[in-house]
Each structure stands twice: as structure tokens, then as C-alpha cells.
PDB file of N, CA and C in Angstrom:
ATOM      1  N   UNK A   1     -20.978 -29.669 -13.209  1.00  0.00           N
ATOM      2  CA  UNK A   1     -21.302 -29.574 -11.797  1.00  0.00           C
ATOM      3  C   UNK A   1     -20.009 -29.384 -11.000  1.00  0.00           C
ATOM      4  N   UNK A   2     -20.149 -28.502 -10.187  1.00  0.00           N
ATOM      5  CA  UNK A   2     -18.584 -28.576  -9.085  1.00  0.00           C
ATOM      6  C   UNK A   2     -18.371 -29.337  -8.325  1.00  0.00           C
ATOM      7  N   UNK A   3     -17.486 -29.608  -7.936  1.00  0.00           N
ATOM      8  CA  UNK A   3     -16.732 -30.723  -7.043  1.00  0.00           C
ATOM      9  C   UNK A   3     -16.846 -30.000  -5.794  1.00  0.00           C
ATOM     10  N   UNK A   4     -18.007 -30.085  -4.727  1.00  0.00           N
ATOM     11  CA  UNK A   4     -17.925 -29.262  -3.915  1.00  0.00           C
ATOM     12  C   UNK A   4     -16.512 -29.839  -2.517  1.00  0.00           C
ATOM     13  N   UNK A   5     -16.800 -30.718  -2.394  1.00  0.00           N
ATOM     14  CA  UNK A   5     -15.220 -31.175  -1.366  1.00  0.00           C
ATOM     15  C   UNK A   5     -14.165 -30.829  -1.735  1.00  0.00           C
ATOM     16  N   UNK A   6     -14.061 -30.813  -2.901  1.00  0.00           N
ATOM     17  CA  UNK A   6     -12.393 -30.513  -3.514  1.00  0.00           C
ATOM     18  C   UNK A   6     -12.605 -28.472  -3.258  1.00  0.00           C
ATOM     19  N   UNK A   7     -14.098 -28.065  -3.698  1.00  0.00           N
ATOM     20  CA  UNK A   7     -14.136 -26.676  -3.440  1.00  0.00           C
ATOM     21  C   UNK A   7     -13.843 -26.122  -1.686  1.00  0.00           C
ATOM     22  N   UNK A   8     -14.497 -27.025  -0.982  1.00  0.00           N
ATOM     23  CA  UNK A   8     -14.436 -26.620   0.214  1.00  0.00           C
ATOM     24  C   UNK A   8     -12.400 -27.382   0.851  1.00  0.00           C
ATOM     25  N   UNK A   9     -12.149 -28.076   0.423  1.00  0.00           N
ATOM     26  CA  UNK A   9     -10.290 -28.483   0.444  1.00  0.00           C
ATOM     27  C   UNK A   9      -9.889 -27.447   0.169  1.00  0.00           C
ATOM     28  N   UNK A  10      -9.701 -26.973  -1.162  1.00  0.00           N
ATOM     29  CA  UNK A  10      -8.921 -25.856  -1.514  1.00  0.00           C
ATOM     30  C   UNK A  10      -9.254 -23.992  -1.146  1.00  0.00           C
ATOM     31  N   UNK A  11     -10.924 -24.110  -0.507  1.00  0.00           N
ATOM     32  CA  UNK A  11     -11.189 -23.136  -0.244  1.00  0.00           C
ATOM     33  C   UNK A  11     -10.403 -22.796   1.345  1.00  0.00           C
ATOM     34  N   UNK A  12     -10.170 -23.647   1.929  1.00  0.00           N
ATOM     35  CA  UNK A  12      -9.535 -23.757   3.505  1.00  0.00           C
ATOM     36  C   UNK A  12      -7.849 -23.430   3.332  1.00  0.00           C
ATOM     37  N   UNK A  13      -7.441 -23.899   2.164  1.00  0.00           N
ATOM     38  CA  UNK A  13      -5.943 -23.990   2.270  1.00  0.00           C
ATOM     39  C   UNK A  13      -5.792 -22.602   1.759  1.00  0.00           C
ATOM     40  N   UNK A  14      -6.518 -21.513   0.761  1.00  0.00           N
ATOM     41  CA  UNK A  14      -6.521 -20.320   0.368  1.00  0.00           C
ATOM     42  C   UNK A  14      -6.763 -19.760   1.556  1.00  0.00           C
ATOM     43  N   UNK A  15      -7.680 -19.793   2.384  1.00  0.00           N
ATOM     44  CA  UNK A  15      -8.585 -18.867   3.379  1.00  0.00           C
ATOM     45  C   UNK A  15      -6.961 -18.718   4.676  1.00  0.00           C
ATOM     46  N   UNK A  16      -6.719 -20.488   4.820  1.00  0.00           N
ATOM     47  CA  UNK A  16      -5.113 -20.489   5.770  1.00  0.00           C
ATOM     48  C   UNK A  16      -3.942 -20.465   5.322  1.00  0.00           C
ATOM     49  N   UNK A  17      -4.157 -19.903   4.285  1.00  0.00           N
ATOM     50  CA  UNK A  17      -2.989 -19.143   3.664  1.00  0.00           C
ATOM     51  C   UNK A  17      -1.773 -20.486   4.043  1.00  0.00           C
ATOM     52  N   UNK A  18      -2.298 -21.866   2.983  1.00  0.00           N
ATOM     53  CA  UNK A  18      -1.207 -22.872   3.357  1.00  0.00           C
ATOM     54  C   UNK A  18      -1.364 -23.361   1.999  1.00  0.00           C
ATOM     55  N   UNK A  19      -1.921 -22.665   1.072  1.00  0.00           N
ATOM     56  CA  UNK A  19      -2.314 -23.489  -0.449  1.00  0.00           C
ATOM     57  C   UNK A  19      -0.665 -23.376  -1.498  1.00  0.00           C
ATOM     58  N   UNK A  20      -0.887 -24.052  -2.676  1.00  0.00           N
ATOM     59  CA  UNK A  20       0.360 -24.038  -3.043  1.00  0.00           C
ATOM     60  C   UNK A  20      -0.135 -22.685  -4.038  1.00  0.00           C
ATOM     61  N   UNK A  21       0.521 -22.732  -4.679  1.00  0.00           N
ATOM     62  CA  UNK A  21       0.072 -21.967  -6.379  1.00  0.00           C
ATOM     63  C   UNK A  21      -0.524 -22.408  -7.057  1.00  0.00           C
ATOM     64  N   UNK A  22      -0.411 -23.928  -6.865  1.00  0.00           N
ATOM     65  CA  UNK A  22      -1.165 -24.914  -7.914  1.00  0.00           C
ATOM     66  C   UNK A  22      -2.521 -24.789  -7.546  1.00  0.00           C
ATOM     67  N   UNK A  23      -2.678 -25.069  -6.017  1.00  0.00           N
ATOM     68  CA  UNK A  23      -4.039 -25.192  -5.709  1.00  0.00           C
ATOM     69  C   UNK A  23      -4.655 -23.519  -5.611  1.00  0.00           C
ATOM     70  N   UNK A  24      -4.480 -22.620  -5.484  1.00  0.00           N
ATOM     71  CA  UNK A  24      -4.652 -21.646  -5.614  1.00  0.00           C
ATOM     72  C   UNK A  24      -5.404 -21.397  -7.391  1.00  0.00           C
ATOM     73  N   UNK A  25      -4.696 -21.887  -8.070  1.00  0.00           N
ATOM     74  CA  UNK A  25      -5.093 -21.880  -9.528  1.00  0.00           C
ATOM     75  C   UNK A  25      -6.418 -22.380  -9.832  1.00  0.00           C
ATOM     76  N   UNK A  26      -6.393 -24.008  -9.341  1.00  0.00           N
ATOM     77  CA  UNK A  26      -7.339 -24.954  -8.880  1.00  0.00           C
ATOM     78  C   UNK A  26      -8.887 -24.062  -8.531  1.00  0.00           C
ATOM     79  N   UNK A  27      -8.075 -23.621  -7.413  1.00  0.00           N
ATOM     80  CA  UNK A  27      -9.068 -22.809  -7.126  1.00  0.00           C
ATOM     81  C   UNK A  27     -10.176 -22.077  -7.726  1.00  0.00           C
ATOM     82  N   UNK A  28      -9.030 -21.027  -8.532  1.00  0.00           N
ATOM     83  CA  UNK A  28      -9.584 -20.207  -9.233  1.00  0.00           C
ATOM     84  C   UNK A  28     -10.251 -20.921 -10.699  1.00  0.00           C
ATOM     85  N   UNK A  29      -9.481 -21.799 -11.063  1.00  0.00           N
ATOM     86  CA  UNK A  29     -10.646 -22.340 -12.113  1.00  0.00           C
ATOM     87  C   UNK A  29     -11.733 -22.837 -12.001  1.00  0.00           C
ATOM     88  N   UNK A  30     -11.723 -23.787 -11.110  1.00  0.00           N
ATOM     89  CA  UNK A  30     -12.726 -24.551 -10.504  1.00  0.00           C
ATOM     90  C   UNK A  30     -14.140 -23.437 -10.211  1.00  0.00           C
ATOM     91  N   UNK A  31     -13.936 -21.998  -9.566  1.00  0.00           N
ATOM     92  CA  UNK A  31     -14.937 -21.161  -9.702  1.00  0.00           C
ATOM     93  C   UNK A  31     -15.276 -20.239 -10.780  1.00  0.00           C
ATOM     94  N   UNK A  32     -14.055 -19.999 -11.518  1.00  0.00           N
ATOM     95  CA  UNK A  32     -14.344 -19.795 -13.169  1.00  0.00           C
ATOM     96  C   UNK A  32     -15.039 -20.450 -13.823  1.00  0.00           C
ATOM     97  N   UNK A  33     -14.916 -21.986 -14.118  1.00  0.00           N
ATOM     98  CA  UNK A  33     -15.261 -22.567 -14.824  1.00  0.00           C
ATOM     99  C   UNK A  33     -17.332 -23.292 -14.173  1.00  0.00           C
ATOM    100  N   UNK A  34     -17.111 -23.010 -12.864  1.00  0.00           N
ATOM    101  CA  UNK A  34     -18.288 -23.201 -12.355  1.00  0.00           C
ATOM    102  C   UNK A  34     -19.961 -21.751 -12.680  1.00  0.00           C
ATOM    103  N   UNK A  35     -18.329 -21.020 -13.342  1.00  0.00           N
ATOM    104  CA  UNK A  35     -19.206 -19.372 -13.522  1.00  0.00           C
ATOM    105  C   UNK A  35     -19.548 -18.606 -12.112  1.00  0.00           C
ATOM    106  N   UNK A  36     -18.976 -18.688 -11.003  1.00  0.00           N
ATOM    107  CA  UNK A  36     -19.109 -18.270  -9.842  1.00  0.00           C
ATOM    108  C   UNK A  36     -18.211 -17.179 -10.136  1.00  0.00           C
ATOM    109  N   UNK A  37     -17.328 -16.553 -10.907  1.00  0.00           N
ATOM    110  CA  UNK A  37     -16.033 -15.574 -11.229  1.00  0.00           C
ATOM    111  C   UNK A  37     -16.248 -15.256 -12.392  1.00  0.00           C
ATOM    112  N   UNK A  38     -16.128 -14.530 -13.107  1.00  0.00           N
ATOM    113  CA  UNK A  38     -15.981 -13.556 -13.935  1.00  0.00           C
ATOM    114  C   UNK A  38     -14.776 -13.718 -14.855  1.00  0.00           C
ATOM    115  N   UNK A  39     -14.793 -13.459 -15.855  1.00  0.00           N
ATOM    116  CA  UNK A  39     -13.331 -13.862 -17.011  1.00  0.00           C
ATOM    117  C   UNK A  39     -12.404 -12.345 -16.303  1.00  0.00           C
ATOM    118  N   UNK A  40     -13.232 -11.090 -16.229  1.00  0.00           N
ATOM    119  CA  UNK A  40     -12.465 -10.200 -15.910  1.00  0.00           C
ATOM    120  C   UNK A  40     -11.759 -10.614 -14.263  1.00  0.00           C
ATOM    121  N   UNK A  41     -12.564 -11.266 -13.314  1.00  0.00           N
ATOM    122  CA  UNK A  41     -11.894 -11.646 -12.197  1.00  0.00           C
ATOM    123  C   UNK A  41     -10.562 -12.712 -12.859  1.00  0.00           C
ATOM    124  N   UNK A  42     -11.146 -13.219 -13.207  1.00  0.00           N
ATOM    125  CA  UNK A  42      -9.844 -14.533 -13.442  1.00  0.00           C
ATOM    126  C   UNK A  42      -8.890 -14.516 -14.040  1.00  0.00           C
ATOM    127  N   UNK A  43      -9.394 -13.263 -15.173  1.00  0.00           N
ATOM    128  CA  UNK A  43      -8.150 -12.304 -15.383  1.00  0.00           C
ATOM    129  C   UNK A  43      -7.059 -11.703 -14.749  1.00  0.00           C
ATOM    130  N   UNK A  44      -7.793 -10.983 -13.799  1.00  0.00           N
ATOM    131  CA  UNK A  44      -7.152 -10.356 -12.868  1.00  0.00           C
ATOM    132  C   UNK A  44      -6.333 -11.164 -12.034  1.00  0.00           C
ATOM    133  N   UNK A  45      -7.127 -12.595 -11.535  1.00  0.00           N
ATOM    134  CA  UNK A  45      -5.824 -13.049 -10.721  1.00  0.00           C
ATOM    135  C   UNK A  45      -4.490 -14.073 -11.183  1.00  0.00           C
ATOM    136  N   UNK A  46      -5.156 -13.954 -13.057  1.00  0.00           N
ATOM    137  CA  UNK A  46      -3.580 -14.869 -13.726  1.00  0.00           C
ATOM    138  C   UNK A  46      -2.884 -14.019 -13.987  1.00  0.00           C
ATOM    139  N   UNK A  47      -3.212 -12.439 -14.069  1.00  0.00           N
ATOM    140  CA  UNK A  47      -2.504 -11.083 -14.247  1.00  0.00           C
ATOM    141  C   UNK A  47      -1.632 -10.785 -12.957  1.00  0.00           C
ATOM    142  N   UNK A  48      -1.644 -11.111 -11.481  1.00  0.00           N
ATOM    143  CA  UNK A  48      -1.173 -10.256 -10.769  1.00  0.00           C
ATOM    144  C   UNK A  48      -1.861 -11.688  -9.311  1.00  0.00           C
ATOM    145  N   UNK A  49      -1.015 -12.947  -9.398  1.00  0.00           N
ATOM    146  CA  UNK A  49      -1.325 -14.184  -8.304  1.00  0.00           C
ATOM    147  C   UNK A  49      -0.733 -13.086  -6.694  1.00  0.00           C
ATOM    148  N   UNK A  50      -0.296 -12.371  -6.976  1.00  0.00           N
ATOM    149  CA  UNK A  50      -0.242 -11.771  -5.425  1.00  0.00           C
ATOM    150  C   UNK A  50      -1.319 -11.341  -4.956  1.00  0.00           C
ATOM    151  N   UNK A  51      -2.352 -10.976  -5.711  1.00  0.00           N
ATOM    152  CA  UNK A  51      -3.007  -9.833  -5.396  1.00  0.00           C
ATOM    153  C   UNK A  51      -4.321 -10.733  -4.134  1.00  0.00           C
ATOM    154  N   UNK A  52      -3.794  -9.889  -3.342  1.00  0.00           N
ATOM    155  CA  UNK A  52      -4.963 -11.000  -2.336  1.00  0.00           C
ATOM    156  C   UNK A  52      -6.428 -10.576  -2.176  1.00  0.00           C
ATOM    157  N   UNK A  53      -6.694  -9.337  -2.910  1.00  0.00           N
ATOM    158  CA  UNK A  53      -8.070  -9.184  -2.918  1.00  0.00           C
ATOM    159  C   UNK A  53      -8.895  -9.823  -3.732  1.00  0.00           C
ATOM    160  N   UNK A  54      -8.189 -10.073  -4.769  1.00  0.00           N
ATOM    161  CA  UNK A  54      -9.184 -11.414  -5.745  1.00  0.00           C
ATOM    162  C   UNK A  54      -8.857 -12.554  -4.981  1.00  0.00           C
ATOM    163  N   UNK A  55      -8.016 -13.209  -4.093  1.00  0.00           N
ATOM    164  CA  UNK A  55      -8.099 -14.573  -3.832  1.00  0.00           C
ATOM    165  C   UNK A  55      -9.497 -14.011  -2.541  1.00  0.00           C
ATOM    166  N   UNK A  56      -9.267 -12.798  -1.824  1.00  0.00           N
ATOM    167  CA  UNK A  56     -10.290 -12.786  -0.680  1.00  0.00           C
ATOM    168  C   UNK A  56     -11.519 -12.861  -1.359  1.00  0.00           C
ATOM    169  N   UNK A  57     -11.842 -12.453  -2.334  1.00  0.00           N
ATOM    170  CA  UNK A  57     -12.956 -12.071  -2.652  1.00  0.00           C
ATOM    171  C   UNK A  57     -13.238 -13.933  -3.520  1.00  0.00           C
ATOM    172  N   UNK A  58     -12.609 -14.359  -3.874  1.00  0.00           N
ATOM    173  CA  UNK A  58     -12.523 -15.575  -4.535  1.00  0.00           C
ATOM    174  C   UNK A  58     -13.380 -16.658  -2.965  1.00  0.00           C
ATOM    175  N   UNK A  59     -12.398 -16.238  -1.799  1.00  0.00           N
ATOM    176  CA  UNK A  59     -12.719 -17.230  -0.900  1.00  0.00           C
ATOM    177  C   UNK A  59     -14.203 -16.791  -0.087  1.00  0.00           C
ATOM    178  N   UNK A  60     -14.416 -15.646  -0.253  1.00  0.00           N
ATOM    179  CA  UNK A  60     -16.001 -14.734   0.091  1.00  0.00           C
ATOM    180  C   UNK A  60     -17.000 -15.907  -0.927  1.00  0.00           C
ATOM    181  N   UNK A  61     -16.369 -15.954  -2.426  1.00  0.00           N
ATOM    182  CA  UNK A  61     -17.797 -16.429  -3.010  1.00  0.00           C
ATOM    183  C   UNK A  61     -17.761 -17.750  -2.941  1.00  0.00           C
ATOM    184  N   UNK A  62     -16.559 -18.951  -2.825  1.00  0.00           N
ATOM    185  CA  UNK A  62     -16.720 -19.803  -2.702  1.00  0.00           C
ATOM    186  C   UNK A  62     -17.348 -20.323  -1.008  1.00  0.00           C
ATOM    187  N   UNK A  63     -17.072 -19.315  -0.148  1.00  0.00           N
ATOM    188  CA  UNK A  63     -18.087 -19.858   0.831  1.00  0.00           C
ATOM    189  C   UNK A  63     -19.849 -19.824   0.992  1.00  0.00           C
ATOM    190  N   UNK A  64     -20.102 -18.649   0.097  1.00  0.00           N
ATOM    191  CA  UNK A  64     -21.215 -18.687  -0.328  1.00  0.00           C
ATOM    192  C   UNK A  64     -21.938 -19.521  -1.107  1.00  0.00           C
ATOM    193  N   UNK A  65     -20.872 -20.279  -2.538  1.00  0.00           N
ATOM    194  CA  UNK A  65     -21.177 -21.819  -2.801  1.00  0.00           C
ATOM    195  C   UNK A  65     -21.519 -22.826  -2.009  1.00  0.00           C
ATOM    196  N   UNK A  66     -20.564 -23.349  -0.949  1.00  0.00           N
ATOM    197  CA  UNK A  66     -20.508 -24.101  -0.115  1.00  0.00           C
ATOM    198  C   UNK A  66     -21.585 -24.009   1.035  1.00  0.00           C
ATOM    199  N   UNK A  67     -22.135 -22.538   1.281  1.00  0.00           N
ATOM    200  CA  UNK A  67     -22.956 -22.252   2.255  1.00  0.00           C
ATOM    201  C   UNK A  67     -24.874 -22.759   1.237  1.00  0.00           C
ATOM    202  N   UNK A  68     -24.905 -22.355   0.218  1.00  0.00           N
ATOM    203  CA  UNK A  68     -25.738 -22.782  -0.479  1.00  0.00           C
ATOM    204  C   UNK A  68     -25.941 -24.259  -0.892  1.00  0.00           C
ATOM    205  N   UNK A  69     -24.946 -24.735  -1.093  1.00  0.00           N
ATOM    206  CA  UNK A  69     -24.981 -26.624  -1.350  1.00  0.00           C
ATOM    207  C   UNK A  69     -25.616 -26.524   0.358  1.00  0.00           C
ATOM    208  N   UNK A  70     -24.799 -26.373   1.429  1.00  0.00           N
ATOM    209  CA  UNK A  70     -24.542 -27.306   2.816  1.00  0.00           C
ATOM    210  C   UNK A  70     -26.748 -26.939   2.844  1.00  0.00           C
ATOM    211  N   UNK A  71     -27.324 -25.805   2.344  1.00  0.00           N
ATOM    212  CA  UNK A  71     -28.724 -25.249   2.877  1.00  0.00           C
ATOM    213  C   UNK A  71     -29.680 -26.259   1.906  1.00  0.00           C
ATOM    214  N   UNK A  72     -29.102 -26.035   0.640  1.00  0.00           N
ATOM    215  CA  UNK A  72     -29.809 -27.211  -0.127  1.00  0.00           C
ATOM    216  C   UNK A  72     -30.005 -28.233   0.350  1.00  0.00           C
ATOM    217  N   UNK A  73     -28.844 -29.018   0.903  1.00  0.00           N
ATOM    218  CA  UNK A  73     -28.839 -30.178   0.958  1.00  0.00           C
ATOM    219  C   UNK A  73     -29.725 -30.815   2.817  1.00  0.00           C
ATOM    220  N   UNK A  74     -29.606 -29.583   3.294  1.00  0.00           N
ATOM    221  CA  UNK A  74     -30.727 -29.584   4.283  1.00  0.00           C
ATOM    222  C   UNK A  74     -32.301 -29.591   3.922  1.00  0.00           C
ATOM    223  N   UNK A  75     -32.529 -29.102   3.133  1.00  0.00           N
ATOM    224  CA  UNK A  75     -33.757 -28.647   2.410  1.00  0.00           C
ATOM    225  C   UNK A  75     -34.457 -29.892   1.410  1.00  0.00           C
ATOM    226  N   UNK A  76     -33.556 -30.578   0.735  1.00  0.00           N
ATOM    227  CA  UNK A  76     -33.703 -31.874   0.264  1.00  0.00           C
ATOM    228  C   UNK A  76     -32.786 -32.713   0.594  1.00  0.00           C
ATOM    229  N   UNK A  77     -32.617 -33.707   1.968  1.00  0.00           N
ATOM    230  CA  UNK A  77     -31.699 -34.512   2.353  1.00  0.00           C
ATOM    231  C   UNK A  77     -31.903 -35.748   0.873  1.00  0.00           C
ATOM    232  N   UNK A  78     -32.935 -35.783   0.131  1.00  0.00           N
ATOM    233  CA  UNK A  78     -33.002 -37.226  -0.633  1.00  0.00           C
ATOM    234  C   UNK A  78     -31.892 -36.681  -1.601  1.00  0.00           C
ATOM    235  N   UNK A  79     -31.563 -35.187  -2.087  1.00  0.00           N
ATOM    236  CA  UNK A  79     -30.919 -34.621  -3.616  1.00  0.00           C
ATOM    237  C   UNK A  79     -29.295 -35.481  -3.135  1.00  0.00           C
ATOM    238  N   UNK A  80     -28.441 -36.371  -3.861  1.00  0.00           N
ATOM    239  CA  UNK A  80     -27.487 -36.764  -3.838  1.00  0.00           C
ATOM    240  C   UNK A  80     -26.610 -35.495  -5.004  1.00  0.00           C
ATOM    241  N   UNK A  81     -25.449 -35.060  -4.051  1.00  0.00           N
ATOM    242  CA  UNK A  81     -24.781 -33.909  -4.961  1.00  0.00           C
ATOM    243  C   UNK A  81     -25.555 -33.129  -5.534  1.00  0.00           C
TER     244      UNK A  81
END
């Protein structure tokens, strides 16, 4: 299951361009490993950490995570996480 606070922390510090490398990584595993990214995405961004269209596109789907928990959790206030 994802850690959605730690997703939505590190999704803010990517999006304001104030994250370290570490958390940037974080990042990217955390939606790898959630299967929200692609091995070829995650490829791509341990191949080439400048490249800001995989972190944009990284911070596109993790708000779509976060936008889906925040609707769920409207939808069933009893579901804990």
C-alpha cells in the first residue's frame, strides 16, 4: 500500500522544485514500486535525473494518486487508509 502523506510531501517538494535528489528518488520509487510508473519510466529517470519531463509527468500521476485517495476517502469516510 502507498504511503500517501509521504506521497503527497515529496510530491510538493518535486512540483517546488525544493526536493533533494534523495527525495526525488523517493519519489520515484515510491510510484514505481506502487506500479503507478513503468520500469521503462523509471528507467528513464535513473538514466538521465535531469530530465524534467519524467519528474513532470511523475508529478501529473502522483497527483492523480492523491486526487483518487482524497475522492475515495470522501466516498467512504469509514475506509481508514
Amino acid at each position: 500500500m502507498i504511503d500517501y502523506i509521504k506521497l503527497q510531501r515529496l510530491s510538493d517538494k518535486v512540483k517546488n522544485n525544493t526536493a533533494t535528489e534523495i527525495e526525488k528518488d523517493d519519489y520515484m520509487i515510491l510510484l514505481y514500486r506502487n506500479g503507478s510508473i513503468s520500469q521503462i519510466q523509471y528507467d528513464k529517470y535513473l538514466n538521465d535525473k535531469n530530465a524534467s519531463d519524467t519528474l513532470s509527468a511523475a508529478v501529473t500521476i502522483g497527483g492523480i494518486i492523491l486526487l483518487g485517495y482524497i475522492i475515495g476517502k470522501m466516498v467512504s469516510p469509514e475506509t481508514k487508509n
